[in-house]
N, C-alpha and C. Protein backbone atom coordinates (compact mmCIF):
# COMPACT_ATOMS: atom_id res chain seq x y z
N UNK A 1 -3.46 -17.24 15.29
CA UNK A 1 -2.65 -16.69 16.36
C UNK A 1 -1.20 -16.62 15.91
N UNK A 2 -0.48 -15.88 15.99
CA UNK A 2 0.77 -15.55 16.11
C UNK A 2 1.87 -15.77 17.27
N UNK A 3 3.04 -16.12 16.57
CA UNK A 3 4.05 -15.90 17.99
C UNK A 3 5.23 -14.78 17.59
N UNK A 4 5.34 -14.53 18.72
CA UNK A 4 6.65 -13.46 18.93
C UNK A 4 7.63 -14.43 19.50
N UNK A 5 9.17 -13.64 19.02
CA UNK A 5 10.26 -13.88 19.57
C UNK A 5 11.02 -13.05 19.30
N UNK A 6 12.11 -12.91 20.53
CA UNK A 6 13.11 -11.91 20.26
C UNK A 6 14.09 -12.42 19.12
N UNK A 7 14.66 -11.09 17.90
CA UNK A 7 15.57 -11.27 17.06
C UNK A 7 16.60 -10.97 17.47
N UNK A 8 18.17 -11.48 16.72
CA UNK A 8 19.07 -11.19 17.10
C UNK A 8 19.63 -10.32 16.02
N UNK A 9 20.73 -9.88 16.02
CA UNK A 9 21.37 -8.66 15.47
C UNK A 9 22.05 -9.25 13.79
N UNK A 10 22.36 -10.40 13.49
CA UNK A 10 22.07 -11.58 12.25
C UNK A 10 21.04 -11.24 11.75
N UNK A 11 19.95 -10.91 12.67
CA UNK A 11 18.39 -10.91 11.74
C UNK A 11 18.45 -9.98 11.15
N UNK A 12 18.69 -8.58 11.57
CA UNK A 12 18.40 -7.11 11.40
C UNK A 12 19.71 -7.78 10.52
N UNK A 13 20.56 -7.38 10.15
CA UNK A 13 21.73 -6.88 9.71
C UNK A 13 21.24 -8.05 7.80
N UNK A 14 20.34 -8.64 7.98
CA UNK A 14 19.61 -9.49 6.63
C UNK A 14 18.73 -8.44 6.17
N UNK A 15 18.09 -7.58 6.55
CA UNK A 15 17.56 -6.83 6.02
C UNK A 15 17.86 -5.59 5.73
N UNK A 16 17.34 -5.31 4.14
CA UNK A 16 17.92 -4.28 3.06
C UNK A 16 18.18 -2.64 3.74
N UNK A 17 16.55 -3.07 4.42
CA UNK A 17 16.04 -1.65 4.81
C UNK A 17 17.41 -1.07 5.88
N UNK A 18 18.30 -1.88 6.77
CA UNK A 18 19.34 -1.53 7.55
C UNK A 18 20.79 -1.61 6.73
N UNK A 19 20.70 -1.90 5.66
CA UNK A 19 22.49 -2.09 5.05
C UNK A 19 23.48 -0.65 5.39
N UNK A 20 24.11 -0.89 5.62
CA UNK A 20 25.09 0.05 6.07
C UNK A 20 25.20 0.62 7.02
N UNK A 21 24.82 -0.37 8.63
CA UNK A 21 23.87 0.55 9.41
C UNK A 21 25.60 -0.13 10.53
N UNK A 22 26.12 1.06 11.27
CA UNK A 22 27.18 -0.28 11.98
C UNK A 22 26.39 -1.06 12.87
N UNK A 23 27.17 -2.12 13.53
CA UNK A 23 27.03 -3.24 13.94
C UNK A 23 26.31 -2.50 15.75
N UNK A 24 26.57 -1.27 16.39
CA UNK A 24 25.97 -0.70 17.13
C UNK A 24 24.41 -0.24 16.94
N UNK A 25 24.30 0.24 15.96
CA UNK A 25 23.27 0.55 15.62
C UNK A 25 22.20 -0.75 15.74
N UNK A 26 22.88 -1.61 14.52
CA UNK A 26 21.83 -3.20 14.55
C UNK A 26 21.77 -3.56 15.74
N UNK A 27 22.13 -3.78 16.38
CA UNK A 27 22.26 -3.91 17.71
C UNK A 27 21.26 -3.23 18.94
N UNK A 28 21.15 -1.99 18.38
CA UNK A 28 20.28 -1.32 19.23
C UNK A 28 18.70 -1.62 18.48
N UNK A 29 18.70 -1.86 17.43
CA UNK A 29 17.55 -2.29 16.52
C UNK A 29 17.21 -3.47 17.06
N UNK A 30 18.08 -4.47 16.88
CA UNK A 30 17.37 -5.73 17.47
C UNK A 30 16.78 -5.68 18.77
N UNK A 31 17.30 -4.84 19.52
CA UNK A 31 17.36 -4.69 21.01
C UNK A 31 15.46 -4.26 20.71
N UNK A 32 14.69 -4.13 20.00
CA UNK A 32 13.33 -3.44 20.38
C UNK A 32 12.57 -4.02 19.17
N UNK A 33 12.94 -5.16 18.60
CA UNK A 33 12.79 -5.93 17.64
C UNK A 33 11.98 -7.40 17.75
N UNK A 34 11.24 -7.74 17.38
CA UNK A 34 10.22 -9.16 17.39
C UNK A 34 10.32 -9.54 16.07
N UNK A 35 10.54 -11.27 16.00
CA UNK A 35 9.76 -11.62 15.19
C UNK A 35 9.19 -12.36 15.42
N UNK A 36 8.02 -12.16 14.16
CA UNK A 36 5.99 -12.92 14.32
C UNK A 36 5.81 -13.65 13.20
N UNK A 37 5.52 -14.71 13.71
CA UNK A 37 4.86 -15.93 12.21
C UNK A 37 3.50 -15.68 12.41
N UNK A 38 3.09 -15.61 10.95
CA UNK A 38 1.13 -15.58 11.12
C UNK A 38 0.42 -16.59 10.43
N UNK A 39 0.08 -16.64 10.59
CA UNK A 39 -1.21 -18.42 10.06
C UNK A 39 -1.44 -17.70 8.42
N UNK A 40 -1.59 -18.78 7.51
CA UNK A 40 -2.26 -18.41 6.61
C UNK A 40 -3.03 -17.79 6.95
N UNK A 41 -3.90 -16.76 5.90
CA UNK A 41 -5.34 -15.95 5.89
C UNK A 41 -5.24 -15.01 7.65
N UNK A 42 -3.98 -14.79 8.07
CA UNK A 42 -4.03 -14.19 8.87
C UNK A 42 -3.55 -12.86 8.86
N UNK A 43 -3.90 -11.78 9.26
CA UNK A 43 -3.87 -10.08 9.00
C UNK A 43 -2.85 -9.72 9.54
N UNK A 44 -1.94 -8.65 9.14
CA UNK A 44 -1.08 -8.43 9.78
C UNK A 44 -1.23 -6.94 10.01
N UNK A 45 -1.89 -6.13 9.24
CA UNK A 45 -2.43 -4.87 9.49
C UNK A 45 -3.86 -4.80 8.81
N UNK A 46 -4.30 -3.98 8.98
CA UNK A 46 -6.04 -3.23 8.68
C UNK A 46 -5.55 -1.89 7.88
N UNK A 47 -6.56 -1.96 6.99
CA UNK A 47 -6.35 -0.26 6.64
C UNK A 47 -7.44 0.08 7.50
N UNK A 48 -7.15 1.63 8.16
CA UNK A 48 -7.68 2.27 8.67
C UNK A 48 -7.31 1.91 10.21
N UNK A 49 -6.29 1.20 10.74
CA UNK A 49 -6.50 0.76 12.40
C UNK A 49 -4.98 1.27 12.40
N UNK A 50 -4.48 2.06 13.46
CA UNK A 50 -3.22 2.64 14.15
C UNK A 50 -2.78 1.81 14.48
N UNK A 51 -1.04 1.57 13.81
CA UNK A 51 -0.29 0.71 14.61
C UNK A 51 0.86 1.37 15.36
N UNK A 52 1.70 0.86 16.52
CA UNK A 52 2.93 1.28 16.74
C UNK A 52 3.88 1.44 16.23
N UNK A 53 4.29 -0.13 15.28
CA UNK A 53 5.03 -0.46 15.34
C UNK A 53 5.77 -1.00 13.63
N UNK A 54 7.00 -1.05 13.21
CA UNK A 54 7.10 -0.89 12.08
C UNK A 54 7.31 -2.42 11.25
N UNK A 55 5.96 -3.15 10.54
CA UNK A 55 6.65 -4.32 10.43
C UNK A 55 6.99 -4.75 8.80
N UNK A 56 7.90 -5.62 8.87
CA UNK A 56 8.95 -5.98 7.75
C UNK A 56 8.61 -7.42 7.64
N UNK A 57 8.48 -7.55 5.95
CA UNK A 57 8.39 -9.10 5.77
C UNK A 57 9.64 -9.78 5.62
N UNK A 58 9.80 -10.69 5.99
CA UNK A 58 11.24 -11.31 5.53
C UNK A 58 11.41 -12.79 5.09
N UNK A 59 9.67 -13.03 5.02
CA UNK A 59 9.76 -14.35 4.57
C UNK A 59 7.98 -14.82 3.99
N UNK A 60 7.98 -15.42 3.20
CA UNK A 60 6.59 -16.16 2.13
C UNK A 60 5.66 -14.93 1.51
N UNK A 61 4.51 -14.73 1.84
CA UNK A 61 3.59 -13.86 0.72
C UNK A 61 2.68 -13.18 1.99
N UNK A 62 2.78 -12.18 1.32
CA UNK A 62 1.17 -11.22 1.05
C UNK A 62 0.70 -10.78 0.45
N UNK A 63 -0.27 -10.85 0.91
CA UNK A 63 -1.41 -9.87 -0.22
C UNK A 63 -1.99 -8.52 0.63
N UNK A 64 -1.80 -7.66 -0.58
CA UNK A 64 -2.24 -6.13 -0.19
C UNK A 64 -3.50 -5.66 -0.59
N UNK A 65 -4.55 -5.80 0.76
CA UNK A 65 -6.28 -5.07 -0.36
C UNK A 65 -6.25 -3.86 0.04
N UNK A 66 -6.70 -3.13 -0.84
CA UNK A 66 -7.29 -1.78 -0.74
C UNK A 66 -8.51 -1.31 -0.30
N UNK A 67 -9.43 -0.62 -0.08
CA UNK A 67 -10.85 -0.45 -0.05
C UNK A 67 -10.38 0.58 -1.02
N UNK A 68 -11.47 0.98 -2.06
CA UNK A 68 -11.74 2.46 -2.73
C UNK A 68 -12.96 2.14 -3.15
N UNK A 69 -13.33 3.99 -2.81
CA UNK A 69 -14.76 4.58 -2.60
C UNK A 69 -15.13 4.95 -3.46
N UNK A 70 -15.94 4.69 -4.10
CA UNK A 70 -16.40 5.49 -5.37
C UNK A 70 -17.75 6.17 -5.63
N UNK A 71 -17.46 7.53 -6.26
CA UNK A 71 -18.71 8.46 -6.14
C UNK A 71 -20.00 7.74 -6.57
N UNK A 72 -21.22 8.30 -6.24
CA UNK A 72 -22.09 7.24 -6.84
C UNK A 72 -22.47 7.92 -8.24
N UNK A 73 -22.75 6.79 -9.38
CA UNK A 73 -23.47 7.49 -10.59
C UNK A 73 -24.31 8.28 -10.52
N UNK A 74 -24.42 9.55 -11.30
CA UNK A 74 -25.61 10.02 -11.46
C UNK A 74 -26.20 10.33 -12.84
């Protein structure tokens, strides 16, 4: 299970993806902004499942699997 909490405008303004963004802007970012801790071995997306929402790591590891399909021999 995961928790949410609201970020503050410190948080956003740490990450790369916003540098140069003014202090209004971060601001309006944090304003619609969560952050989520997840358990070890816990998912944070699916390939193949629709998300809303855009999420950013900003702290420990993941791992990225793929599925690929492969033709069958003939």
């Amino acid at each position: 299970m995961n928790t949410k909490e609201q970020i503050s405008i410190k948080d956003v303004r740490g990450v790369d993806l916003f540098a140069g963004l003014s202090d209004q802007h971060l601001e309006q970012i944090a304003k619609v902004c969560t952050l989520r801790t997840y358990q070890p071995d816990e998912r944070c997306a699916v390939q193949g499942e629709t998300i809303d929402e855009l999420r950013i790591v900003n702290g420990g590891k993941v791992a990225v699997e793929m599925r690929i399909e492969v033709a069958p021999y003939t």
